[in-house]
N, C-alpha and C. Protein backbone atom coordinates (compact mmCIF):
# COMPACT_ATOMS: atom_id res chain seq x y z
N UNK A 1 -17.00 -17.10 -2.85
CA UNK A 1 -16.60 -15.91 -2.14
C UNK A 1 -17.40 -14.73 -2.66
N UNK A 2 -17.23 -13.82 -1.70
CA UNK A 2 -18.19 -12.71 -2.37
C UNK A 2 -17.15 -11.57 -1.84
N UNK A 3 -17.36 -10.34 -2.87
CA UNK A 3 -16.57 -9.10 -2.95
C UNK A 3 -17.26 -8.15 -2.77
N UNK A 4 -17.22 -7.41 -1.66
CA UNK A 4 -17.84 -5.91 -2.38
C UNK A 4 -16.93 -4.84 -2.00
N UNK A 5 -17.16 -3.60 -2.64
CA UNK A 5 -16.46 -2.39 -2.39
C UNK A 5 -16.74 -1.46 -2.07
N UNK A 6 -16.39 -0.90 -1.07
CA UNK A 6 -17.02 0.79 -0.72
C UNK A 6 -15.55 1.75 -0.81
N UNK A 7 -16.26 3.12 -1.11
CA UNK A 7 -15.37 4.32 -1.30
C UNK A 7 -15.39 5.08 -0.26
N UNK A 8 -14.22 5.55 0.53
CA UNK A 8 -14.87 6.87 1.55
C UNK A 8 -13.57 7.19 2.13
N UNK A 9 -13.48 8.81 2.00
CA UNK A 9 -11.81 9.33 2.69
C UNK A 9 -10.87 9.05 1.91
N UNK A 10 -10.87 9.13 0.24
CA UNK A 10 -9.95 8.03 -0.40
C UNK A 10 -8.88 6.63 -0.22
N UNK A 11 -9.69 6.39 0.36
CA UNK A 11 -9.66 4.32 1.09
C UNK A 11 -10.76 3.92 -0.32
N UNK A 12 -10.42 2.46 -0.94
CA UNK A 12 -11.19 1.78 -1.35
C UNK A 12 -10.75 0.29 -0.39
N UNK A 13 -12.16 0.24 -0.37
CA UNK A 13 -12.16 -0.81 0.84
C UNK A 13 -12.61 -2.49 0.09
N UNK A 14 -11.66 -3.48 -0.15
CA UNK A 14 -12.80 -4.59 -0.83
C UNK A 14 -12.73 -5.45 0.54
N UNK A 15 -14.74 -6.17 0.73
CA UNK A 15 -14.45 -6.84 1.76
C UNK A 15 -14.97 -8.22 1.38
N UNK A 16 -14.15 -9.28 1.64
CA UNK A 16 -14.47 -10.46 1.42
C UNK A 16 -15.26 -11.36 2.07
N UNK A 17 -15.78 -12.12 1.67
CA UNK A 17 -16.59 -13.17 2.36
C UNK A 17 -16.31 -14.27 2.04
N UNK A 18 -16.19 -15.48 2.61
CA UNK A 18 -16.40 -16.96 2.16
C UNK A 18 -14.74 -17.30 2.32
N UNK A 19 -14.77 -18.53 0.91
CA UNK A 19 -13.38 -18.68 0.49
C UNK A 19 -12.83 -17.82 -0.31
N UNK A 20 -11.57 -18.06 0.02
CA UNK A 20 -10.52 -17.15 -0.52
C UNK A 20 -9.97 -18.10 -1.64
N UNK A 21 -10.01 -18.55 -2.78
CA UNK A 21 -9.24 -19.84 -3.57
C UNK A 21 -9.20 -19.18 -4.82
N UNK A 22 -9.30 -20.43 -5.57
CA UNK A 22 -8.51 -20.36 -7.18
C UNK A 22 -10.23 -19.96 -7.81
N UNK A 23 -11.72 -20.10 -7.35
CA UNK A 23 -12.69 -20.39 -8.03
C UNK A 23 -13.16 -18.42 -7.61
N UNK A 24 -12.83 -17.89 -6.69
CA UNK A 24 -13.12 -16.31 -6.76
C UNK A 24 -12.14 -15.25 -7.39
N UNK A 25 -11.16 -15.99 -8.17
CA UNK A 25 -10.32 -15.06 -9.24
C UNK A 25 -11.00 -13.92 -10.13
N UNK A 26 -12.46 -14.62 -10.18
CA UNK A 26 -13.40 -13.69 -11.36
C UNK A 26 -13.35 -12.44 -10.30
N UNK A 27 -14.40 -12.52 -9.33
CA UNK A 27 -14.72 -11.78 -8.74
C UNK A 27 -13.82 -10.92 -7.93
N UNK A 28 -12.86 -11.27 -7.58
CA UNK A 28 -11.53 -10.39 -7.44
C UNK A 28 -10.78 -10.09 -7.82
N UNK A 29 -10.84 -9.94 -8.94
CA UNK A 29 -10.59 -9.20 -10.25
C UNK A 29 -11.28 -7.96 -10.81
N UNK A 30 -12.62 -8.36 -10.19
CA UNK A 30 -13.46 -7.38 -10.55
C UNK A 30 -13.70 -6.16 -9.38
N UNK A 31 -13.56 -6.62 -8.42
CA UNK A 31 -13.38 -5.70 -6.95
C UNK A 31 -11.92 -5.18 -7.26
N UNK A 32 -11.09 -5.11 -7.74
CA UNK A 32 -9.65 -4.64 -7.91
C UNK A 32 -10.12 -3.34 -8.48
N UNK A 33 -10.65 -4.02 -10.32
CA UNK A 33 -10.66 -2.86 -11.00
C UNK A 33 -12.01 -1.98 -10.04
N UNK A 34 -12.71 -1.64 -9.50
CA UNK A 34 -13.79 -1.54 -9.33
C UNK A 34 -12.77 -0.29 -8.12
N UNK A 35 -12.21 -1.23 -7.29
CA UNK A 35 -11.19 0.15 -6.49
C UNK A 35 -10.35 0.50 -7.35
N UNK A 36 -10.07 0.37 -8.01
CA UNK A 36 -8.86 1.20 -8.99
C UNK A 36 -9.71 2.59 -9.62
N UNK A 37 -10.75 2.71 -9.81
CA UNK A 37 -11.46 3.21 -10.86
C UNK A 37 -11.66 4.74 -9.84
N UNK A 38 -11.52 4.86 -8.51
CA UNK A 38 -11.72 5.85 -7.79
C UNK A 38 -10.06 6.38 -7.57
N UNK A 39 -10.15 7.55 -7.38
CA UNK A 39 -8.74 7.84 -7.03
C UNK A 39 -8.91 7.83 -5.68
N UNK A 40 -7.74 7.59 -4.90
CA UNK A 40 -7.46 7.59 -4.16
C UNK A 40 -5.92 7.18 -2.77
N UNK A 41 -5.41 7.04 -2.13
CA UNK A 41 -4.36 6.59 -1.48
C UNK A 41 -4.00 5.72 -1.36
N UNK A 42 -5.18 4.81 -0.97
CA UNK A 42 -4.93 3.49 -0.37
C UNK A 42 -5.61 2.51 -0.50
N UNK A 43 -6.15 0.98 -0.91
CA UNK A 43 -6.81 -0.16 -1.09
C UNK A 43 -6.18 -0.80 0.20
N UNK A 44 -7.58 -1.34 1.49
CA UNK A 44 -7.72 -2.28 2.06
C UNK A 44 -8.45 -2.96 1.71
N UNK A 45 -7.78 -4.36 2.21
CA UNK A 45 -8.55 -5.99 2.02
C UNK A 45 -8.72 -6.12 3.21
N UNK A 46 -9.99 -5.83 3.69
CA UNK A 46 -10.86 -6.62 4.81
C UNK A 46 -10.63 -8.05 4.53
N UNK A 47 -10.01 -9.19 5.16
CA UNK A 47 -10.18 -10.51 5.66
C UNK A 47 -10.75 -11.25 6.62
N UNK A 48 -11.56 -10.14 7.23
CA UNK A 48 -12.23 -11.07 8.88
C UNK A 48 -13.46 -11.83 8.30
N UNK A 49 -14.41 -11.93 6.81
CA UNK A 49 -15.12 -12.75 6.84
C UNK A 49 -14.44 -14.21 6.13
N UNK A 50 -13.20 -13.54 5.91
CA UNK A 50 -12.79 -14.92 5.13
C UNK A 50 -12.10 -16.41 6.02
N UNK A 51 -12.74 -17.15 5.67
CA UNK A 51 -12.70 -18.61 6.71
C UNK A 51 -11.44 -19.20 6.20
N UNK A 52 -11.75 -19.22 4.80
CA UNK A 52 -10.11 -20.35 3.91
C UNK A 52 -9.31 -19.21 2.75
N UNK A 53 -8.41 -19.89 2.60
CA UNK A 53 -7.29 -18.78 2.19
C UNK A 53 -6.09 -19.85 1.81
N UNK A 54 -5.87 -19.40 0.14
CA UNK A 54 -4.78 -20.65 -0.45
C UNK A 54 -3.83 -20.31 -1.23
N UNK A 55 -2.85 -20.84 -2.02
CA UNK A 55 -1.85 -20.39 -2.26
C UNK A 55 -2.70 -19.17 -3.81
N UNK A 56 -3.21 -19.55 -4.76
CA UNK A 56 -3.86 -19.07 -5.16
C UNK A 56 -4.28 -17.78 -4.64
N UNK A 57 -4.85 -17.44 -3.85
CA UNK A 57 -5.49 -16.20 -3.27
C UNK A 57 -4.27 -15.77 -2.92
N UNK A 58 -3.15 -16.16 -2.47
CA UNK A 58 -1.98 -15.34 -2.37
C UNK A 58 -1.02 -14.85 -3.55
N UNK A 59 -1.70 -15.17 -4.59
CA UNK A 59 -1.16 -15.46 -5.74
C UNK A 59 -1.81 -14.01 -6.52
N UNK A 60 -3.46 -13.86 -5.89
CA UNK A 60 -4.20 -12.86 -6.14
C UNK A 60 -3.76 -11.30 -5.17
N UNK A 61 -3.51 -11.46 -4.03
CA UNK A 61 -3.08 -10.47 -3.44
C UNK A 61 -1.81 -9.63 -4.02
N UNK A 62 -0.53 -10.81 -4.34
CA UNK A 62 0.50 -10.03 -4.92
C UNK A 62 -0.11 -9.41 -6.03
N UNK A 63 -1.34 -9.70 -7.12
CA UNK A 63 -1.29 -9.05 -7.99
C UNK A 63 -2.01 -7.58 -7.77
N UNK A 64 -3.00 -8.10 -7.28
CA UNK A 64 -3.26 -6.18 -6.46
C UNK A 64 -2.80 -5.52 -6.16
N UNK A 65 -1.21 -6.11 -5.57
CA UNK A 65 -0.39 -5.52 -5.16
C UNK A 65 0.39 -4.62 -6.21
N UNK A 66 0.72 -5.35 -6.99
CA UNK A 66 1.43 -5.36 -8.29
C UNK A 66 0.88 -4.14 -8.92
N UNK A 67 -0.66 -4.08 -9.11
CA UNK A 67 -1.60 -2.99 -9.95
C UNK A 67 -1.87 -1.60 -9.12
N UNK A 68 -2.04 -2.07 -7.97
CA UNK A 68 -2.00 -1.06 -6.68
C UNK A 68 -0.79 -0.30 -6.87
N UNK A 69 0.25 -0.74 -7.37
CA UNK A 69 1.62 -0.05 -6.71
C UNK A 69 1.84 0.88 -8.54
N UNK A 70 1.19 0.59 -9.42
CA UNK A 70 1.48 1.09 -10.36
C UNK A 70 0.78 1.89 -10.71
N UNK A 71 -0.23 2.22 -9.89
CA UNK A 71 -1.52 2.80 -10.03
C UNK A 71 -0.89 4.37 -8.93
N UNK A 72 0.07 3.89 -7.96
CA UNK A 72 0.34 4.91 -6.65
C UNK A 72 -0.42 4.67 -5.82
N UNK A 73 -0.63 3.39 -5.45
CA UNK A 73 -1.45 3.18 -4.15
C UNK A 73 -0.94 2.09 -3.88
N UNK A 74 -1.17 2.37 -1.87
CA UNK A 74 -0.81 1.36 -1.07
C UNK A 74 -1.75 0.63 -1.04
N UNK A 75 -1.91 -1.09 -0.46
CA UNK A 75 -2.56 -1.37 -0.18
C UNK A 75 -2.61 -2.47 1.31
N UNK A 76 -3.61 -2.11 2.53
CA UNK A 76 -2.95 -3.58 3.61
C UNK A 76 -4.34 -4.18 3.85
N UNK A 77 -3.61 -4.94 4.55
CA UNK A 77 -4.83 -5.79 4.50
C UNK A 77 -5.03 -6.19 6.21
N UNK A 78 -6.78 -6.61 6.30
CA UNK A 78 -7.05 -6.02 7.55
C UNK A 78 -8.04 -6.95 8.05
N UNK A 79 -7.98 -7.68 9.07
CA UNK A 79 -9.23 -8.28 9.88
C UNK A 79 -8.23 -9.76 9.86
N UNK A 80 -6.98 -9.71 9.83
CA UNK A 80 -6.39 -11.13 9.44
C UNK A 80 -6.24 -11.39 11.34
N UNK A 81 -7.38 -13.03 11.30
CA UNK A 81 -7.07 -13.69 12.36
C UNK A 81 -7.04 -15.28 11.75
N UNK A 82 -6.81 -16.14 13.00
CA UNK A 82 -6.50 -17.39 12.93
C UNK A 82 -6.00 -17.97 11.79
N UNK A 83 -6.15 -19.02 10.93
CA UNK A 83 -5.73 -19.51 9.58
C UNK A 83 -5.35 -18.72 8.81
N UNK A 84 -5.87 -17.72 8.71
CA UNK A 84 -5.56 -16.50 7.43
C UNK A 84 -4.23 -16.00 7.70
N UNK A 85 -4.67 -14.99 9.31
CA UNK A 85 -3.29 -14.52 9.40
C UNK A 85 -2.19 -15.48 9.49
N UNK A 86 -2.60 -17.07 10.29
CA UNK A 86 -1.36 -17.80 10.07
C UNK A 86 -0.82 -18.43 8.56
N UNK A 87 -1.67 -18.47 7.78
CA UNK A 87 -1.14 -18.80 5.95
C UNK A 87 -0.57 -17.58 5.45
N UNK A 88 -0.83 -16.21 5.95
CA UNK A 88 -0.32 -14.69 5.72
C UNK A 88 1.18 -14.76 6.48
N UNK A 89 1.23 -15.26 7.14
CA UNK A 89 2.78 -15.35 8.44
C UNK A 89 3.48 -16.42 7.41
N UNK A 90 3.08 -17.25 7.00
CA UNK A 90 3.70 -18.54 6.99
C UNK A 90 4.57 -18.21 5.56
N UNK A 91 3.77 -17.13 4.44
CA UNK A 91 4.04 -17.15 3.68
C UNK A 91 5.06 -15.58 3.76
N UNK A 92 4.70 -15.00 4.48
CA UNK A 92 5.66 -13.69 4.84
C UNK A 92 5.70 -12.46 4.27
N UNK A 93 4.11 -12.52 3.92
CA UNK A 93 3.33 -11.32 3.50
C UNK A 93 3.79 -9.87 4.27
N UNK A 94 4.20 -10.08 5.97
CA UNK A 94 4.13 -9.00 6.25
C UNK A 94 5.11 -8.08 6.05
N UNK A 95 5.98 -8.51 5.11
CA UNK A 95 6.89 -8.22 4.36
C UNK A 95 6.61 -7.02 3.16
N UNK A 96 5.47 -7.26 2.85
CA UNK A 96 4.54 -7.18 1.43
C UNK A 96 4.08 -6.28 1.40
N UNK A 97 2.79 -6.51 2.64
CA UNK A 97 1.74 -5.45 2.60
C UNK A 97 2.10 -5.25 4.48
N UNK A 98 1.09 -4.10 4.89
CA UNK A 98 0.52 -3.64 5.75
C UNK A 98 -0.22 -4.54 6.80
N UNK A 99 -0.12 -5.30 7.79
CA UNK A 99 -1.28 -6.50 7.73
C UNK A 99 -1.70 -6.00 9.32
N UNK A 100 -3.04 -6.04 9.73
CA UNK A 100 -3.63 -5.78 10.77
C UNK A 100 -4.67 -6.53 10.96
């Protein structure tokens, strides 16, 4: 998977690519702190390049969530279609976060 981050309007934006699993923990970890480090309102997770998505990566979202919310920021998450948004439904995220 690949991470990157952009800043703009105080939005930090991380957008993903690839898989979403247990083997891109490094790297989204590092896109977390990387939006944390700007002030700002709000952290979106772009998901429209992401193809697979597992319990793990949901495992990673609550914790952004977790750091996001202690930090004073929201965070939703955005581009969720087919598999994603249905493993995001299934698990009842929209509960959680913001999801579009």
């Amino acid at each position: 998977m690949q991470a990157t981050v952009t800043h703009a309007e105080g939005i930090a934006l991380i957008r993903l690519q690839g898989r979403f699993d247990f083997n891109a923990h490094r790297d989204f970890r590092e896109a977390i702190d990387n939006a944390l480090l700007e002030t700002g309102r709000q952290i979106k997770v772009d998901l429209s390049g992401v193809d697979y998505l597992d319990s793990s990566a949901l495992g990673m979202l609550l914790m952004l969530r977790d750091r996001s919310k202690g930090a004073g920021r929201e965070v939703a998450l955005t581009g969720c279609t087919g598999a994603v948004k249905q493993v995001l439904d299934i698990a009842n995220f929209g509960k959680l976060f913001e999801i579009s």
